[in-house]
Structures are given as structure tokens and as C-alpha cells.
PDB file of N, CA and C in Angstrom:
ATOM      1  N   UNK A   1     -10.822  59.045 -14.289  1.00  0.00           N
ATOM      2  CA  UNK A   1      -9.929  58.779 -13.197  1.00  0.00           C
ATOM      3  C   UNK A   1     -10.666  58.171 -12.012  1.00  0.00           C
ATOM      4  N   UNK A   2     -11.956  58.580 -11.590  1.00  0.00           N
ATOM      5  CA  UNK A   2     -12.581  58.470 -10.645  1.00  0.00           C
ATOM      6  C   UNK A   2     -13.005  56.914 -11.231  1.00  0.00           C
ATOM      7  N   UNK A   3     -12.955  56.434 -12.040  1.00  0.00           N
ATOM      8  CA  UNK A   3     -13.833  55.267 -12.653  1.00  0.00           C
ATOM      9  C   UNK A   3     -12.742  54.178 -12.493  1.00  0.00           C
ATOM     10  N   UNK A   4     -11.532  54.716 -12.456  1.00  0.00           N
ATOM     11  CA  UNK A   4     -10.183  53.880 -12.323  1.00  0.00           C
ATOM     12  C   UNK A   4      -9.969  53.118 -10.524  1.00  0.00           C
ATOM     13  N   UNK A   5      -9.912  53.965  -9.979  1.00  0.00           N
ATOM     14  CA  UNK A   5     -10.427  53.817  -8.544  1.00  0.00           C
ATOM     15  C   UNK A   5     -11.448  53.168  -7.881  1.00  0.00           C
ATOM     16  N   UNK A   6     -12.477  53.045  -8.833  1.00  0.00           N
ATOM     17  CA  UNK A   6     -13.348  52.627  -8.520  1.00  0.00           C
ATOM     18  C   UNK A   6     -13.044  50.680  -8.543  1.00  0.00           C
ATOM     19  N   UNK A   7     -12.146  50.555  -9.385  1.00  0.00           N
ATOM     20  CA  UNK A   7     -12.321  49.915  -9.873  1.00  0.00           C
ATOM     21  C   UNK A   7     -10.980  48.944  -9.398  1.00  0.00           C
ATOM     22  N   UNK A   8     -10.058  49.590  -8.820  1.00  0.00           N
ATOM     23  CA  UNK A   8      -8.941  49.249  -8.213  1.00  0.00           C
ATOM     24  C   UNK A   8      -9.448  49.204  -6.402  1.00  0.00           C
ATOM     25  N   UNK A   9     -10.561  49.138  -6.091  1.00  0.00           N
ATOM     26  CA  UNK A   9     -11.168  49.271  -4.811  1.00  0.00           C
ATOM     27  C   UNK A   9     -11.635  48.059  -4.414  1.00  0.00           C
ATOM     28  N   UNK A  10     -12.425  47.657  -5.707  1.00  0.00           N
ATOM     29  CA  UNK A  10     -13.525  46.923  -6.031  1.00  0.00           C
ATOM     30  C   UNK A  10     -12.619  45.399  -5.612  1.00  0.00           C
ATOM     31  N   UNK A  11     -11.382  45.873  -6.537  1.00  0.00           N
ATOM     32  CA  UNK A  11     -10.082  44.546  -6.995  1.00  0.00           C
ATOM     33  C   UNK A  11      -9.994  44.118  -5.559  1.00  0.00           C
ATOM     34  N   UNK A  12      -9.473  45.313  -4.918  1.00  0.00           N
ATOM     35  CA  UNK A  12      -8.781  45.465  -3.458  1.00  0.00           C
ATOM     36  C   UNK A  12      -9.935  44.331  -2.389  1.00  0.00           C
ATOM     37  N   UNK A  13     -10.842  44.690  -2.798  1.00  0.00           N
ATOM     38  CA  UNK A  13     -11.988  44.115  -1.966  1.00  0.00           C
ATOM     39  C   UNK A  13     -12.089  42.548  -2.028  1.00  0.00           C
ATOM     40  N   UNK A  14     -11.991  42.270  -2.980  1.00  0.00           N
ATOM     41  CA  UNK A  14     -12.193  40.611  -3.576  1.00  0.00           C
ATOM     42  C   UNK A  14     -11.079  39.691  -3.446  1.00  0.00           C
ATOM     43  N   UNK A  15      -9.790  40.523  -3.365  1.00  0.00           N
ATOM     44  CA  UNK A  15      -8.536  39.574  -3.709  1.00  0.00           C
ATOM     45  C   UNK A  15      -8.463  39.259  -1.940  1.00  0.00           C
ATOM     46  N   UNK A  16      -7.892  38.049  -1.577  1.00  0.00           N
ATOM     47  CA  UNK A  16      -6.970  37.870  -0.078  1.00  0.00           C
ATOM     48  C   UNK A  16      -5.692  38.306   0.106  1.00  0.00           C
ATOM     49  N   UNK A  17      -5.803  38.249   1.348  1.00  0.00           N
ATOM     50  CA  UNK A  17      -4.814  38.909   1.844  1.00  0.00           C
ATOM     51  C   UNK A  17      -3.393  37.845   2.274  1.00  0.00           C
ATOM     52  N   UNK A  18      -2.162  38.342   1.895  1.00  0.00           N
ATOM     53  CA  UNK A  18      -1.369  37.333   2.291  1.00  0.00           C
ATOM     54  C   UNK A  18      -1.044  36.608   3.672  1.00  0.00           C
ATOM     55  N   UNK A  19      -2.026  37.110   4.828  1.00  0.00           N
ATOM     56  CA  UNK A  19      -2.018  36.361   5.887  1.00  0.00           C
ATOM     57  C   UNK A  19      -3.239  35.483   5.949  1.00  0.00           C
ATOM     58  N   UNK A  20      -4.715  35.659   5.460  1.00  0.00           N
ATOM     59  CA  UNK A  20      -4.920  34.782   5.011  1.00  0.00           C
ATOM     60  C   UNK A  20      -5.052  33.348   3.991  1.00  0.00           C
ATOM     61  N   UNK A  21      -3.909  33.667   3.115  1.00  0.00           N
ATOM     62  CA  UNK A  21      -2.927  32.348   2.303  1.00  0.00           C
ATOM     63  C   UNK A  21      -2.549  31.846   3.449  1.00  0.00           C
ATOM     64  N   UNK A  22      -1.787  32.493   3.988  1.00  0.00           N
ATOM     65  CA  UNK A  22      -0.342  32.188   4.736  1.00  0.00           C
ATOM     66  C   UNK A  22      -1.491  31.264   5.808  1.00  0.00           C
ATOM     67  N   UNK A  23      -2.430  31.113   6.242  1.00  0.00           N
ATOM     68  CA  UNK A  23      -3.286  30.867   7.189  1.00  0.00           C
ATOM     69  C   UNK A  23      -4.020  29.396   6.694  1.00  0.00           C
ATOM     70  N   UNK A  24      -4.428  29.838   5.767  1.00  0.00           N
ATOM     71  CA  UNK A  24      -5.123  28.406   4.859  1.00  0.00           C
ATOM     72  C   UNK A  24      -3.974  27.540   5.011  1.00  0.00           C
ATOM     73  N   UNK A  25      -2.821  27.592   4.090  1.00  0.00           N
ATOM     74  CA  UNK A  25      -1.904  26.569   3.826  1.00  0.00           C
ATOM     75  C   UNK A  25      -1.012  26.374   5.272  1.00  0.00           C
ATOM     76  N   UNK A  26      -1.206  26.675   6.554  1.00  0.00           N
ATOM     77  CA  UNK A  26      -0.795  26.315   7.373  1.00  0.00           C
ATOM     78  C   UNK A  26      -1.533  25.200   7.759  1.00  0.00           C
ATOM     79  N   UNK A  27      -2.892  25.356   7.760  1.00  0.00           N
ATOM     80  CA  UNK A  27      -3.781  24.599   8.151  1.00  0.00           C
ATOM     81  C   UNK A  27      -3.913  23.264   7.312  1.00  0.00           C
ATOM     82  N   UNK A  28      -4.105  23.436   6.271  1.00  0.00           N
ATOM     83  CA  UNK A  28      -3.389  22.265   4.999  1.00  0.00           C
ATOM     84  C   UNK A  28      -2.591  21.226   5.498  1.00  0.00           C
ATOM     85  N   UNK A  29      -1.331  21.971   5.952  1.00  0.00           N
ATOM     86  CA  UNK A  29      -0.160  21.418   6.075  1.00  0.00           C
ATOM     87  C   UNK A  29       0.062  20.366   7.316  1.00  0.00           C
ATOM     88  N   UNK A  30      -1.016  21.422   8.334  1.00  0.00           N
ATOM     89  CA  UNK A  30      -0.882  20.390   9.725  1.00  0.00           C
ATOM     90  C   UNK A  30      -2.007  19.359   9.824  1.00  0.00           C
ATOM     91  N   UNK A  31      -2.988  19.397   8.906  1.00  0.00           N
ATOM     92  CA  UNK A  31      -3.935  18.140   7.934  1.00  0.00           C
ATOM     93  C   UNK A  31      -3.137  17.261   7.670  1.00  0.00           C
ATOM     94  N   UNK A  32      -1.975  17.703   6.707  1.00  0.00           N
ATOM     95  CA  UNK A  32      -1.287  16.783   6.300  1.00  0.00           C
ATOM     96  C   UNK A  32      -0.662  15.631   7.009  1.00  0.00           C
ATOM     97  N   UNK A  33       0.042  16.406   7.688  1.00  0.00           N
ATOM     98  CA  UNK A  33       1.198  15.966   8.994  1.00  0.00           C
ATOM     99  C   UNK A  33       0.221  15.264   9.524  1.00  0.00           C
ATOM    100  N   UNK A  34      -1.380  14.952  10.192  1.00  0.00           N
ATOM    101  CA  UNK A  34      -1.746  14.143  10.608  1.00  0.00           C
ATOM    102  C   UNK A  34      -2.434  13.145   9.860  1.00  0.00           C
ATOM    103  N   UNK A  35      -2.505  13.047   8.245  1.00  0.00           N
ATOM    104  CA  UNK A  35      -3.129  12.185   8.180  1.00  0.00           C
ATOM    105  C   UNK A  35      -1.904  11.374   7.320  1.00  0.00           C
ATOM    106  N   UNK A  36      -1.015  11.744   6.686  1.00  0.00           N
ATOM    107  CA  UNK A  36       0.284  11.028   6.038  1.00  0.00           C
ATOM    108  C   UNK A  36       0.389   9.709   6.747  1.00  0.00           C
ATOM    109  N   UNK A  37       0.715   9.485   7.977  1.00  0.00           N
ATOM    110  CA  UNK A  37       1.542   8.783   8.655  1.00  0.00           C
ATOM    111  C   UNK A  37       0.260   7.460   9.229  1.00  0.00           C
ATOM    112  N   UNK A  38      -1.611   8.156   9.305  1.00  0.00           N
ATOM    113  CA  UNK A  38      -1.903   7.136   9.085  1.00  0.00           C
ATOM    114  C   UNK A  38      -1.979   6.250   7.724  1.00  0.00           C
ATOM    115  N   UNK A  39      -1.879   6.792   6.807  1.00  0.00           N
ATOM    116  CA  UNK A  39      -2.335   6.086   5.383  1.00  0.00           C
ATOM    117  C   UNK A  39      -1.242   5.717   5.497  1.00  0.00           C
ATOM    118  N   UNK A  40      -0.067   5.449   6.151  1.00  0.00           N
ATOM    119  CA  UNK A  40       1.466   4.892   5.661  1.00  0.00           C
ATOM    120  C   UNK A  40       1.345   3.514   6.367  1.00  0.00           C
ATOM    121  N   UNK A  41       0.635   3.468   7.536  1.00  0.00           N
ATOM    122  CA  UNK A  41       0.299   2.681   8.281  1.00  0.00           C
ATOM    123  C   UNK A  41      -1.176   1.650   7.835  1.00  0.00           C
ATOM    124  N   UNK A  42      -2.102   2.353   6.641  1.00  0.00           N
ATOM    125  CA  UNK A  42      -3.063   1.732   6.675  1.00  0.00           C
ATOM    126  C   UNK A  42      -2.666   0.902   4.955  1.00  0.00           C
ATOM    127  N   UNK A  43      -1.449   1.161   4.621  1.00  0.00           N
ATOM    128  CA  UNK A  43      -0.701   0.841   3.152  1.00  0.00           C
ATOM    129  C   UNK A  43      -0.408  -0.523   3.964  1.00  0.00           C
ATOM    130  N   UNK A  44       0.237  -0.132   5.127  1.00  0.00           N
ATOM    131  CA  UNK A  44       1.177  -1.465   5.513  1.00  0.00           C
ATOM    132  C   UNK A  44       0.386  -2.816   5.974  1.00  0.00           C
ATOM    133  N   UNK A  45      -0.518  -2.343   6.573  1.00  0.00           N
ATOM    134  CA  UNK A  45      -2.305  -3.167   7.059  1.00  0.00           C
ATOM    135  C   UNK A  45      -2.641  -3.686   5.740  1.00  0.00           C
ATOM    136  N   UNK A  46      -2.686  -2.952   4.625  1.00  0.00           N
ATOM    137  CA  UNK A  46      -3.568  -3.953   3.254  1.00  0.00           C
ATOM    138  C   UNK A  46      -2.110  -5.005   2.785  1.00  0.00           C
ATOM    139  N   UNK A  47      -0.943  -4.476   3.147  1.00  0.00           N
ATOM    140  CA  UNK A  47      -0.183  -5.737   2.394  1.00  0.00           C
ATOM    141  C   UNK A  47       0.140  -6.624   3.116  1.00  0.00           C
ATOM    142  N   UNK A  48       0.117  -6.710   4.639  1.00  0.00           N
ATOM    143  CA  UNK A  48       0.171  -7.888   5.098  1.00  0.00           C
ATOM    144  C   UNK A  48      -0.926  -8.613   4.881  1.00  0.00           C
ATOM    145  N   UNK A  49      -2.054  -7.441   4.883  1.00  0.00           N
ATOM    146  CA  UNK A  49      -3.411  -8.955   4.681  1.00  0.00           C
ATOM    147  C   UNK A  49      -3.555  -9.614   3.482  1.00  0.00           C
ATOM    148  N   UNK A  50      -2.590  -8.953   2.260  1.00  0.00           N
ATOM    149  CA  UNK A  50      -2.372  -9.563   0.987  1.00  0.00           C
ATOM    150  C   UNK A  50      -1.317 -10.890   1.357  1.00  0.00           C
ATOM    151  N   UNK A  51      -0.336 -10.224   1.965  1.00  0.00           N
ATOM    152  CA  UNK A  51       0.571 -11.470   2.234  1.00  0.00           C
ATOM    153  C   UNK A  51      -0.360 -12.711   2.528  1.00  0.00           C
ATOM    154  N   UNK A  52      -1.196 -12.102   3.340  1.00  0.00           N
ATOM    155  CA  UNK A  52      -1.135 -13.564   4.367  1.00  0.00           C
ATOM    156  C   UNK A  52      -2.725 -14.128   3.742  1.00  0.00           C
ATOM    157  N   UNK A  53      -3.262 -13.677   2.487  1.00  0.00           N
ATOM    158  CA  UNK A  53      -4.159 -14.574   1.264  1.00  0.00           C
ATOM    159  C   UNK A  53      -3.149 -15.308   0.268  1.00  0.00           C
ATOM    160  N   UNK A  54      -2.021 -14.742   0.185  1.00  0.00           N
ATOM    161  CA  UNK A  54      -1.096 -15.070  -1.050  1.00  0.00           C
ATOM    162  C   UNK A  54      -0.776 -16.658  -0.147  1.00  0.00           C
ATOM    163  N   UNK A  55      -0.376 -16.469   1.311  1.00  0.00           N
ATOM    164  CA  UNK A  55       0.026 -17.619   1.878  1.00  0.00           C
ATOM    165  C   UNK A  55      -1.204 -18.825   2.063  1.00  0.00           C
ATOM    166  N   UNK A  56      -2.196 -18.617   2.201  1.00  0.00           N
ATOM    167  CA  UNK A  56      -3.498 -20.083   1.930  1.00  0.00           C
ATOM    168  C   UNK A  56      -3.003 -20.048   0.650  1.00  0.00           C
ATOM    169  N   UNK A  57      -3.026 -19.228  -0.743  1.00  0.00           N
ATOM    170  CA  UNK A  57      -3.234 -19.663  -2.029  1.00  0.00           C
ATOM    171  C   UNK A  57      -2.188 -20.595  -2.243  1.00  0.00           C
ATOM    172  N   UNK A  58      -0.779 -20.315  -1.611  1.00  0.00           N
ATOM    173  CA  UNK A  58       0.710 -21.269  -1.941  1.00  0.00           C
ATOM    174  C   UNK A  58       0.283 -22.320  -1.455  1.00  0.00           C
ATOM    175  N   UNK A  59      -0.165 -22.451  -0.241  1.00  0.00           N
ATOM    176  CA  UNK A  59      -0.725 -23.802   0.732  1.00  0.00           C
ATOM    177  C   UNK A  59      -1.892 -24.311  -0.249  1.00  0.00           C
ATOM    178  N   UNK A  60      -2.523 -24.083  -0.791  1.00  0.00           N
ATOM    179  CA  UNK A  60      -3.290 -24.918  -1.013  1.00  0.00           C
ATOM    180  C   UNK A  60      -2.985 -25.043  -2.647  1.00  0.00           C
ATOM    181  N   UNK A  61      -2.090 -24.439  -3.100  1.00  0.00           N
ATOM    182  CA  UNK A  61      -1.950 -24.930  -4.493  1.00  0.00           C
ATOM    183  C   UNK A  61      -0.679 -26.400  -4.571  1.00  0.00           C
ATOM    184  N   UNK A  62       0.179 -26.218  -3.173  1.00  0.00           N
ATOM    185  CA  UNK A  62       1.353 -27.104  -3.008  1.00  0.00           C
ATOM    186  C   UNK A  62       0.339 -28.266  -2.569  1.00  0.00           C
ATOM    187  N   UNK A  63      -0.493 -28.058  -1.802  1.00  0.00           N
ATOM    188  CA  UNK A  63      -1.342 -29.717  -1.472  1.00  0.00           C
ATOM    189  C   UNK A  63      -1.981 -29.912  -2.934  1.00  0.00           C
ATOM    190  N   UNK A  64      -2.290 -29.236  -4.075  1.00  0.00           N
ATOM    191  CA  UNK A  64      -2.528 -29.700  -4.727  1.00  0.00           C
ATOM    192  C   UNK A  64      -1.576 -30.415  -5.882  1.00  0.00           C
ATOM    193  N   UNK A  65      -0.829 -29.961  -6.273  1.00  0.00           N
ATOM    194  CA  UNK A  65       0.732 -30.593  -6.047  1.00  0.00           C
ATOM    195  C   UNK A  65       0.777 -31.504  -5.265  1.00  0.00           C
ATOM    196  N   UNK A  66       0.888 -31.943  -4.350  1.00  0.00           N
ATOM    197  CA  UNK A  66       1.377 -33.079  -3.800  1.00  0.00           C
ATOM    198  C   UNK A  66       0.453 -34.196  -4.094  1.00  0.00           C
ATOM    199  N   UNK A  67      -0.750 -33.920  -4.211  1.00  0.00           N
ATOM    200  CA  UNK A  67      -2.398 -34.933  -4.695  1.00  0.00           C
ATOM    201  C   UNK A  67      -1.933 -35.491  -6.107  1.00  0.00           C
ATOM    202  N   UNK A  68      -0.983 -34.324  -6.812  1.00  0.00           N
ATOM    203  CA  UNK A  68      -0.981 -34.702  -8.169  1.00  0.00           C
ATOM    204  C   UNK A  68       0.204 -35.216  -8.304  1.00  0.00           C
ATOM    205  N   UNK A  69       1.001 -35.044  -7.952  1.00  0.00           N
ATOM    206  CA  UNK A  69       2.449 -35.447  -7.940  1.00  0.00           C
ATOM    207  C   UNK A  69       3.336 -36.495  -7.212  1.00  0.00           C
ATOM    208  N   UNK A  70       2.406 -36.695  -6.210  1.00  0.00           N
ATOM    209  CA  UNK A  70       3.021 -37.679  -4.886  1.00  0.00           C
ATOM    210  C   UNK A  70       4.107 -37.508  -4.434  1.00  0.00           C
ATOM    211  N   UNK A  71       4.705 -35.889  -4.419  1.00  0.00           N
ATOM    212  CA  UNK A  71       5.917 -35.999  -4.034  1.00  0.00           C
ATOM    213  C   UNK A  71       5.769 -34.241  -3.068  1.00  0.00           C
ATOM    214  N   UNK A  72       6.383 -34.264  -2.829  1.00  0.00           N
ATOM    215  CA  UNK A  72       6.285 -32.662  -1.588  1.00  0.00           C
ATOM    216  C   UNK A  72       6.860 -31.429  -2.711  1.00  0.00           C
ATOM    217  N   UNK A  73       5.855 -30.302  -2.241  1.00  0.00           N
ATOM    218  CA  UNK A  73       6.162 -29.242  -2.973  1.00  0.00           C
ATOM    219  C   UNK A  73       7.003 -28.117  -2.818  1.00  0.00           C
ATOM    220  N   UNK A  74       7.685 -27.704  -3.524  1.00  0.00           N
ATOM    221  CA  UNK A  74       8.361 -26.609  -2.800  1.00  0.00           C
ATOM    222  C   UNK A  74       7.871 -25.286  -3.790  1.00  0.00           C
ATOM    223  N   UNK A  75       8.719 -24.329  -3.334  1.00  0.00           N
ATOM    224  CA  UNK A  75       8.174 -22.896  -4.430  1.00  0.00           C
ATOM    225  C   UNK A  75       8.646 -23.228  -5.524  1.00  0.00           C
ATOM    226  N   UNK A  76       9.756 -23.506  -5.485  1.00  0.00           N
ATOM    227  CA  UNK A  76      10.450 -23.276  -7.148  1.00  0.00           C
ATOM    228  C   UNK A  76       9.529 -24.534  -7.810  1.00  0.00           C
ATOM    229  N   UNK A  77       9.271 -25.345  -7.384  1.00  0.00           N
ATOM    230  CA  UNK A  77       8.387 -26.405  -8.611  1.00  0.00           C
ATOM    231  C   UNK A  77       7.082 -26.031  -8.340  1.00  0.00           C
ATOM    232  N   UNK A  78       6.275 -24.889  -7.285  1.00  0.00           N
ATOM    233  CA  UNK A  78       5.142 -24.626  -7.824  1.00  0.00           C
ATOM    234  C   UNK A  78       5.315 -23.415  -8.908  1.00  0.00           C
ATOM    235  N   UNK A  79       6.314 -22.901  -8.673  1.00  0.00           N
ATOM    236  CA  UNK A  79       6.990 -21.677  -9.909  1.00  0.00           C
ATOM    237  C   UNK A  79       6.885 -22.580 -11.148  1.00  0.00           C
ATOM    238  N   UNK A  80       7.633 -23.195 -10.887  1.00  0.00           N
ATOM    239  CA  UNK A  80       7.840 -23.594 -12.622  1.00  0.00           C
ATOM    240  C   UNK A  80       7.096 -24.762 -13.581  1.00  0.00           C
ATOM    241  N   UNK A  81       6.354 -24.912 -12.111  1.00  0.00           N
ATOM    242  CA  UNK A  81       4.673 -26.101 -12.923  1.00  0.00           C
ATOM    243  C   UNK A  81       3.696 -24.806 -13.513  1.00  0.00           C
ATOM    244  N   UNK A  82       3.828 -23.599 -12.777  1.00  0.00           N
ATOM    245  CA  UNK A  82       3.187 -22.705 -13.210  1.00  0.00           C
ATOM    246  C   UNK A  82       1.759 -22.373 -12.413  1.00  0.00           C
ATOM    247  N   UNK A  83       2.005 -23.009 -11.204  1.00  0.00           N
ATOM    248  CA  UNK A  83       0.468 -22.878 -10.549  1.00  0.00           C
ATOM    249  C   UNK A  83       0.650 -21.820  -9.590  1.00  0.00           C
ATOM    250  N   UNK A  84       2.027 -20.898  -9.527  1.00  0.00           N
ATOM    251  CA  UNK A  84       1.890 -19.973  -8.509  1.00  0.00           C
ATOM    252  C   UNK A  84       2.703 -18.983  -9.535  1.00  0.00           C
ATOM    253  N   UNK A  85       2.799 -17.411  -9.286  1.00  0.00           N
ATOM    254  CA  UNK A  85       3.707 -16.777  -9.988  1.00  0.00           C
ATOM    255  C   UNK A  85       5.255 -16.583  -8.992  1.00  0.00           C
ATOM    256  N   UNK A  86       6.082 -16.163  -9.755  1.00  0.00           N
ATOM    257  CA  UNK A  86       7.390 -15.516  -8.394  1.00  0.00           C
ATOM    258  C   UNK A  86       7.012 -14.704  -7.624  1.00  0.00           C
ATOM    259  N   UNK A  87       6.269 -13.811  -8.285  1.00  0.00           N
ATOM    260  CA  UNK A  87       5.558 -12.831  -6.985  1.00  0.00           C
ATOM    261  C   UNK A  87       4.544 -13.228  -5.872  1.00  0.00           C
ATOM    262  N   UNK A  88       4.100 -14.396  -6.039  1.00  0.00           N
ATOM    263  CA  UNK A  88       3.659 -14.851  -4.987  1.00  0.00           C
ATOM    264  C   UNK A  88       4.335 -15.895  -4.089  1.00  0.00           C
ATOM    265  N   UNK A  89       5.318 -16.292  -4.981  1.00  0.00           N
ATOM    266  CA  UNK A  89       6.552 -16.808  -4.121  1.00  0.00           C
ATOM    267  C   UNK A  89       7.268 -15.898  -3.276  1.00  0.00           C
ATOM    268  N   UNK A  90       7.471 -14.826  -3.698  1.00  0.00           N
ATOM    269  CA  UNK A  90       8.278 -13.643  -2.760  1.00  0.00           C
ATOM    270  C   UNK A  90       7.639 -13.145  -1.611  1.00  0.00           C
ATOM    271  N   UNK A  91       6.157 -13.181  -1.825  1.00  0.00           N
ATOM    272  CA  UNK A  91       5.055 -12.194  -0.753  1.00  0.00           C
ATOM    273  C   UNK A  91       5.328 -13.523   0.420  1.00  0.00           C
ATOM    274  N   UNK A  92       5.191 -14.531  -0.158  1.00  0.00           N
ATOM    275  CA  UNK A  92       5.056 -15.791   0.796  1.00  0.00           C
ATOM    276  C   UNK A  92       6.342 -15.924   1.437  1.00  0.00           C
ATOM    277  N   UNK A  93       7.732 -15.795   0.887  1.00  0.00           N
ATOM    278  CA  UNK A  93       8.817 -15.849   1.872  1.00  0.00           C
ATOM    279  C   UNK A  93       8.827 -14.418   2.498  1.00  0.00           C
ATOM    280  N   UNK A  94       8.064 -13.005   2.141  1.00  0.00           N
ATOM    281  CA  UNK A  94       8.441 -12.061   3.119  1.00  0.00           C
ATOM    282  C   UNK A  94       7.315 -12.155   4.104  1.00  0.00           C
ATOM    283  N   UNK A  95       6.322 -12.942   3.527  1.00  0.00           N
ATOM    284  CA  UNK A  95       5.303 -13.188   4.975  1.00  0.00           C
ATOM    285  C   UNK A  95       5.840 -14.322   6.392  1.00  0.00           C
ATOM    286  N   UNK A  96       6.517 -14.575   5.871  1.00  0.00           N
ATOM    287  CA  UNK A  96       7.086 -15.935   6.877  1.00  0.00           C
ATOM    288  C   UNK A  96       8.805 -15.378   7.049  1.00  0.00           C
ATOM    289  N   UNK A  97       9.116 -14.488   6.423  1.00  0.00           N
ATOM    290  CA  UNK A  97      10.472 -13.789   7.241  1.00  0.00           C
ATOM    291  C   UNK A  97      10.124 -12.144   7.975  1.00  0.00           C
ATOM    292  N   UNK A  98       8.606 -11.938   8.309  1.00  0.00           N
ATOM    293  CA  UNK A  98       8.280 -11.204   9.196  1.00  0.00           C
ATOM    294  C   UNK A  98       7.883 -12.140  10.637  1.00  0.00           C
ATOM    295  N   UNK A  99       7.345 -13.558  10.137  1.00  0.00           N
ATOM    296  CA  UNK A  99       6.419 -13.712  11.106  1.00  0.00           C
ATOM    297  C   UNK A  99       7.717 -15.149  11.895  1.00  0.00           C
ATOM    298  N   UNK A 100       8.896 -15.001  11.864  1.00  0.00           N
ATOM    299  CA  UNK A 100       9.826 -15.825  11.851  1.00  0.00           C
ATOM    300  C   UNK A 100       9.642 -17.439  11.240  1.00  0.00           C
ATOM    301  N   UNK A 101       9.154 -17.528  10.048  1.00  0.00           N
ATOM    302  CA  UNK A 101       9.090 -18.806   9.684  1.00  0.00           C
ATOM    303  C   UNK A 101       7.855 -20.010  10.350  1.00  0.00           C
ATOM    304  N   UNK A 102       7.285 -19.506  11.820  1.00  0.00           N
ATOM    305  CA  UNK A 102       6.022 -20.451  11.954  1.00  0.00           C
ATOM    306  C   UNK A 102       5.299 -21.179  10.868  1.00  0.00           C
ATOM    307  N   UNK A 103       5.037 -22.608  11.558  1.00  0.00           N
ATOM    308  CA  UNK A 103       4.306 -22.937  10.747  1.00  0.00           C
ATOM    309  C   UNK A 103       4.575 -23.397   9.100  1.00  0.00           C
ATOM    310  N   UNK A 104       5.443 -23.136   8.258  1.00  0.00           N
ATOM    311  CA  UNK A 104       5.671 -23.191   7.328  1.00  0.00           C
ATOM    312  C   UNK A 104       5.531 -24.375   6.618  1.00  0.00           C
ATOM    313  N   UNK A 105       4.875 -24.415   5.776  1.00  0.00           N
ATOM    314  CA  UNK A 105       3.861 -25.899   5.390  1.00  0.00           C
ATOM    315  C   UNK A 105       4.522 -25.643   3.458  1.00  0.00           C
ATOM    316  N   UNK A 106       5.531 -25.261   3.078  1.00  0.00           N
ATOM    317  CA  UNK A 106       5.796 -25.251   1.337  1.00  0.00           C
ATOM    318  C   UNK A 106       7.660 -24.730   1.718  1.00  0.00           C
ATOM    319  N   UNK A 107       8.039 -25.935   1.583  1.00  0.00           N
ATOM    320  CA  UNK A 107       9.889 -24.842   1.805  1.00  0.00           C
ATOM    321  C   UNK A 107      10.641 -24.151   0.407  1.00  0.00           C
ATOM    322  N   UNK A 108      11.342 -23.894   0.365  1.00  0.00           N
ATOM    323  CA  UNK A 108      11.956 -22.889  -0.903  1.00  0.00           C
ATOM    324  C   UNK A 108      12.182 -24.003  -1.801  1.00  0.00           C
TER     325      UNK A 108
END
């Protein structure tokens, strides 16, 4: 009996206590809450700077198009010559319907 106790003491000693859970995962949580909202912000930072490589690559694949073609390029015939994909047709019209259309050197 005495060996039982001993041994349920021992348990008692090692395990935490539910205010320190309750303590950890508070602390967790308000980690969280501050770093969520930058990585949401540092997501949005890497895809504009994708946008706006995708936009030289359209520009300079439509002047190449035009070198080869003698005629002005637009997306859908760099789409369907195959020198750009749709998805880089899309990044390129949502980069230029954030930045209101400036500049725009390849029309739809």
C-alpha cells in the first residue's frame, strides 16, 4: 500500500497542472495573433513582386513578337503563339488592374 503512494506522489509530482496548460497555450495563442497578420501581409509582398516579374517577362516576350511578327502584340496571341502561359496573362492584367492600368505596353 505504502509502495502505491509512493508512487501516485511521484505521478503527482511530474504531471502539470491545469493552470499551467491553461498558461502555455495562452501565450501560444497571443504569438499567434501577432505573427498571423504579418505573414498575411508578407504573402501579399511576394505576389506582387511576382506580378510585377511576370509583367517585364509579357513585355519583353510581346517585343519579341512584334521583331518577329511585324505586327503589335496582344495577350491572347502571345497565349496562343505559346510564348506566355494564361496564368501569366492573368497575373499581368491583375498587376495593371491594381496599379490602374499605367503604362501598359501589351493590350488584351
Amino acid at each position: 500500500m505504502k509502495l502505491m503512494l509512493k508512487k501516485l506522489n511521484a505521478v503527482k509530482l511530474r504531471a502539470f497542472t491545469l493552470i499551467e496548460m491553461l498558461v502555455v497555450l495562452l501565450i501560444i495563442s497571443i504569438l499567434l495573433l501577432l505573427f498571423v497578420p504579418n505573414l498575411r501581409k508578407q504573402k501579399d509582398s511576394v505576389k506582387e513582386t511576382g506580378n510585377a516579374a511576370v509583367v517585364k517577362v509579357v513585355d519583353s516576350q510581346a517585343e519579341l513578337y512584334e521583331m518577329k511578327n511585324n505586327k503589335t502584340a496582344s495577350l491572347a496571341a502571345l497565349v496562343s503563339e505559346g510564348q506566355i502561359t494564361q496564368k501569366q496573362a492573368d497575373s499581368y492584367n491583375d498587376y495593371y488592374a491594381k496599379h490602374g492600368g499605367e503604362s501598359r505596353s501589351v493590350a488584351n
